[in-house]
Protein backbone atom coordinates (compact mmCIF):
# COMPACT_ATOMS: atom_id res chain seq x y z
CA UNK A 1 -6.24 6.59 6.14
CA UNK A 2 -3.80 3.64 5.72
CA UNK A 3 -2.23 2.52 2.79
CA UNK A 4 -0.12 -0.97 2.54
CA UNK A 5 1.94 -2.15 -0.08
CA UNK A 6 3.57 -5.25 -1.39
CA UNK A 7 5.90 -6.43 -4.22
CA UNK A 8 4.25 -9.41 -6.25
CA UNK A 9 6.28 -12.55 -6.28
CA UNK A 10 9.07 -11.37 -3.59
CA UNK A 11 9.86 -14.64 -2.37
CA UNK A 12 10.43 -16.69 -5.40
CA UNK A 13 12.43 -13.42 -7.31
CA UNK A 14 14.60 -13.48 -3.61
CA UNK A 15 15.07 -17.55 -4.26
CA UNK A 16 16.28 -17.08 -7.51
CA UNK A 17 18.47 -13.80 -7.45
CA UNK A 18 21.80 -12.71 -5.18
CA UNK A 19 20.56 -10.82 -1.92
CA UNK A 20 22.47 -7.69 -3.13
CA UNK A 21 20.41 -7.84 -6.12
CA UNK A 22 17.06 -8.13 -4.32
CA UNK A 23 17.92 -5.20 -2.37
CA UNK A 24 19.23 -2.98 -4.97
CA UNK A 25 15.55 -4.20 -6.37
CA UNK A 26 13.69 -3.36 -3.67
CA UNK A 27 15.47 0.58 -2.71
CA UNK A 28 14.28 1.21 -6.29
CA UNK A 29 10.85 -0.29 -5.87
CA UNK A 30 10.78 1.81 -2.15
CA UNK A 31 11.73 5.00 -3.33
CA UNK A 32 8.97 5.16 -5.81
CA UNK A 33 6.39 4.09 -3.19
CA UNK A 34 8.21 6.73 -1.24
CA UNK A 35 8.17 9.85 -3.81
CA UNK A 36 4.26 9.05 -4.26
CA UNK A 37 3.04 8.92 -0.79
CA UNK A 38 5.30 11.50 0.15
CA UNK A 39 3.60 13.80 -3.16
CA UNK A 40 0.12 13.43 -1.45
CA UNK A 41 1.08 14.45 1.88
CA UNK A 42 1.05 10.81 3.39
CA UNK A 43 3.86 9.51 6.14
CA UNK A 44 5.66 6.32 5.74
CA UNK A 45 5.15 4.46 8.77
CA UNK A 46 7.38 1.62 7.78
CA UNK A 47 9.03 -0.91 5.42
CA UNK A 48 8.47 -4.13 6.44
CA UNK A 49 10.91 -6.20 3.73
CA UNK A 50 8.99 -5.78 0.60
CA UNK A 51 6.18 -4.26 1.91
CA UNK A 52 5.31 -0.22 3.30
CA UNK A 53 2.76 1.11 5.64
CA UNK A 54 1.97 4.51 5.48
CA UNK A 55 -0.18 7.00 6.84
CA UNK A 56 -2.35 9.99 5.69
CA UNK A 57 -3.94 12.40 8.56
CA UNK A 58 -1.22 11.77 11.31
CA UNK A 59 0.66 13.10 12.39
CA UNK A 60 -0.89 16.22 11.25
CA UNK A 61 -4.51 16.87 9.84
CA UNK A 62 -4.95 16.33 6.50
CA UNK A 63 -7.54 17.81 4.37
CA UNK A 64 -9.27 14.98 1.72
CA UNK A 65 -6.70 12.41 3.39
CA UNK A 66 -8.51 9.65 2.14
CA UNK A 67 -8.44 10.94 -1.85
CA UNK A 68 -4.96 11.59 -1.16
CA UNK A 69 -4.16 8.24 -0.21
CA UNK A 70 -6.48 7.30 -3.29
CA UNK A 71 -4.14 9.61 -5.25
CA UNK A 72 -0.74 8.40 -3.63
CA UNK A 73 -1.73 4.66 -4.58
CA UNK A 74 -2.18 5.52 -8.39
CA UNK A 75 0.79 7.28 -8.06
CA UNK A 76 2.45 4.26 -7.07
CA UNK A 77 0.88 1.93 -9.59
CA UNK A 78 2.70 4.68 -12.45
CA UNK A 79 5.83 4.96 -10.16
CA UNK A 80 6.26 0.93 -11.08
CA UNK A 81 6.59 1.71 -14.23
CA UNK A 82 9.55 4.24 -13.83
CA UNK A 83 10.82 1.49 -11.37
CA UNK A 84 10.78 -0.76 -14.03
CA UNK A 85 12.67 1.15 -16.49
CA UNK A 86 15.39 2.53 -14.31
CA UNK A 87 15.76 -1.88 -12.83
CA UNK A 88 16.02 -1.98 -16.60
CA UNK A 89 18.35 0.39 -17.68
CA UNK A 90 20.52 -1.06 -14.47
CA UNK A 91 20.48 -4.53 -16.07
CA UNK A 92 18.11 -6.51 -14.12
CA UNK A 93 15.20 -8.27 -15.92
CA UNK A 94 12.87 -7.99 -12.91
CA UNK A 95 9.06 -6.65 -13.81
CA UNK A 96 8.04 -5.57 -10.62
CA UNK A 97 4.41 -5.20 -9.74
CA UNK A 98 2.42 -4.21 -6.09
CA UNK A 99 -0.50 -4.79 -4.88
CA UNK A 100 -1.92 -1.81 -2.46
CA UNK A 101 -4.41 -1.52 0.00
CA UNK A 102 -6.68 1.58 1.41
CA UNK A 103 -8.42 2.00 4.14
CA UNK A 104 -9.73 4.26 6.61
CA UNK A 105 -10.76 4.61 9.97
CA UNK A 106 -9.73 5.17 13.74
CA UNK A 107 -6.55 3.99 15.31
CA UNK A 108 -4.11 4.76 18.34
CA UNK A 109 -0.95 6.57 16.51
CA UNK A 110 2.01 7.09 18.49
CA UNK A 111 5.07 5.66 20.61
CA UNK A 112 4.70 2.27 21.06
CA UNK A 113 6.06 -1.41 21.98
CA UNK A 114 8.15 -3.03 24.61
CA UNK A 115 9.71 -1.27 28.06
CA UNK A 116 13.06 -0.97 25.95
CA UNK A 117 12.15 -0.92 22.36
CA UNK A 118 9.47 1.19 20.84
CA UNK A 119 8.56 2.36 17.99
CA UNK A 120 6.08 5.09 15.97
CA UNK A 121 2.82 3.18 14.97
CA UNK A 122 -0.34 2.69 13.83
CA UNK A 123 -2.79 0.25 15.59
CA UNK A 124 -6.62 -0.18 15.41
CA UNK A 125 -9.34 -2.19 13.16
CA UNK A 126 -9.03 0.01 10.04
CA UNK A 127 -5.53 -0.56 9.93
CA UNK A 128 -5.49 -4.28 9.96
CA UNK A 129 -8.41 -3.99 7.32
CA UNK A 130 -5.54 -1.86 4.90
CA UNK A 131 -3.35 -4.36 5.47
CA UNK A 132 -6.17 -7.22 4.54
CA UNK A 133 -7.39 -5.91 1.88
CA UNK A 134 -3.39 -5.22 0.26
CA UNK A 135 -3.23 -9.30 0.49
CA UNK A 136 -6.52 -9.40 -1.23
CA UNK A 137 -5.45 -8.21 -3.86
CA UNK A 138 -3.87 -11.22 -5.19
CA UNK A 139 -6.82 -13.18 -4.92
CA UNK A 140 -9.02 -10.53 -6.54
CA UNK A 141 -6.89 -9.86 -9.14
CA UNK A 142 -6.65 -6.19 -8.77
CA UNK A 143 -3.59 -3.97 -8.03
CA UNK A 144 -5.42 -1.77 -5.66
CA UNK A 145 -8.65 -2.26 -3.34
CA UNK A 146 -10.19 0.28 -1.75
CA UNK A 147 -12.24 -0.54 1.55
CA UNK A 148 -16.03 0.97 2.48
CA UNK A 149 -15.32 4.19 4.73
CA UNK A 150 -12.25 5.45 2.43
CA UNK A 151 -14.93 4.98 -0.60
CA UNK A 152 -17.44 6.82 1.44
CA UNK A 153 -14.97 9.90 1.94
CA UNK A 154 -13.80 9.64 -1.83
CA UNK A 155 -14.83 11.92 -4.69
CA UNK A 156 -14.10 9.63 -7.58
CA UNK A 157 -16.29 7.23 -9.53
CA UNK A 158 -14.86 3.82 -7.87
CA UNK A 159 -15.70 0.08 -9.21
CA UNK A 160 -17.67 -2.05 -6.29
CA UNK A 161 -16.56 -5.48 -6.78
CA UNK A 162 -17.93 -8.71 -5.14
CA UNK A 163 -17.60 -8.48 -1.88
CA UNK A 164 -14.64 -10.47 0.00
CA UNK A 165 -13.89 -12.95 3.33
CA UNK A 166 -10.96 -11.74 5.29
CA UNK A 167 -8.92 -12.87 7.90
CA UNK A 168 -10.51 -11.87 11.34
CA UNK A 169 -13.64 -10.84 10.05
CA UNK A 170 -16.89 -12.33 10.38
CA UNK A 171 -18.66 -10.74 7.45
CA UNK A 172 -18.14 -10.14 4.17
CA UNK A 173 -16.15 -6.99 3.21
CA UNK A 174 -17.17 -4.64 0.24
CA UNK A 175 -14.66 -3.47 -1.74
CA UNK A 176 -13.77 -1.18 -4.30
CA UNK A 177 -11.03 -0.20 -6.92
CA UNK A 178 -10.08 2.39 -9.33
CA UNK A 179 -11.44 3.08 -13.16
CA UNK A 180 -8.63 1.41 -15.56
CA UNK A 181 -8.77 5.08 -17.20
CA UNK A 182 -6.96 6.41 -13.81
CA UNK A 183 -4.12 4.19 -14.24
């Protein structure tokens, strides 16, 4: 199960704000991504400026990996909040906000890139749908979607919504998100 994540408005708070700023911003906003994946038994794959991957499942088997990730990605929706206060109590006005996407699925995990440079990934359809559907959320208007086979494997009570075009894709994808009352 795959789980991306991206701060709302990055580019226009970076515009606006001293780079030392933005990245004191975003260690705060990482380490609370961080402390909730990391609670559910997920990996962090990477941090990609403003955004994480992470993984649930590999490199070691996971038991309910995909309610974990479920459960990691609420945990990150509260985690802004204490983000929020403790950018607050450092003096910077910033409201910070993600959007996070879930799915699962099959991928090649391991070493891999260039003959000199390489690097611990993730590759494979269901990733690039986690990673789709974390964009989506801006245009859905929700902070986290869930995609089909993560929903399938999930024990909770999850909100279908309209079903969405994404990049690559040639049909529609259903999606799904979380009850307000687990936020």
């Amino acid at each position: 199960t795959f789980l991306f994540t991206d701060v709302r408005g990055f580019t226009s708070m970076s515009e606006k704000l001293d780079p030392t700023e933005v990245t004191e911003i975003i260690n705060v906003v990482l380490t609370q991504q961080v402390e909730a994946v990391q609670k559910y038994g997920g990996m962090v794959d990477k941090f990609i400026g403003d955004a994480m991957m992470a993984v649930f499942n590999a490199p070691l088997d996971q038991d309910n990996h995909e309610e974990e990730a479920i459960n990691a990605g609420i945990q990150i929706v509260h985690n802004m909040e204490k983000a929020n206060e403790e950018l607050e109590r450092r003096g910077i006005d910033e409201r910070i906000k993600v959007g996070i996407g879930i799915n699962s699925g099959y991928a090649v995990i391991g070493n891999m890139g260039s003959d000199t440079r390489f690097d611990y990934s993730c590759i494979g359809d269901s990733v690039n749908l986690a990673a789709r559907l974390e964009s989506s959320t801006k245009v859905v208007g929700k902070d986290l979607l869930i995609g089909e086979s993560t929903m399938r494997a999930s024990k909770r009570n999850l909100i279908e919504l309209k079903p969405i075009e994404v990049k690559g894709k040639e049909k529609s994808i259903n999606i799904y998100t979380i009850n307000d009352s687990d936020i």
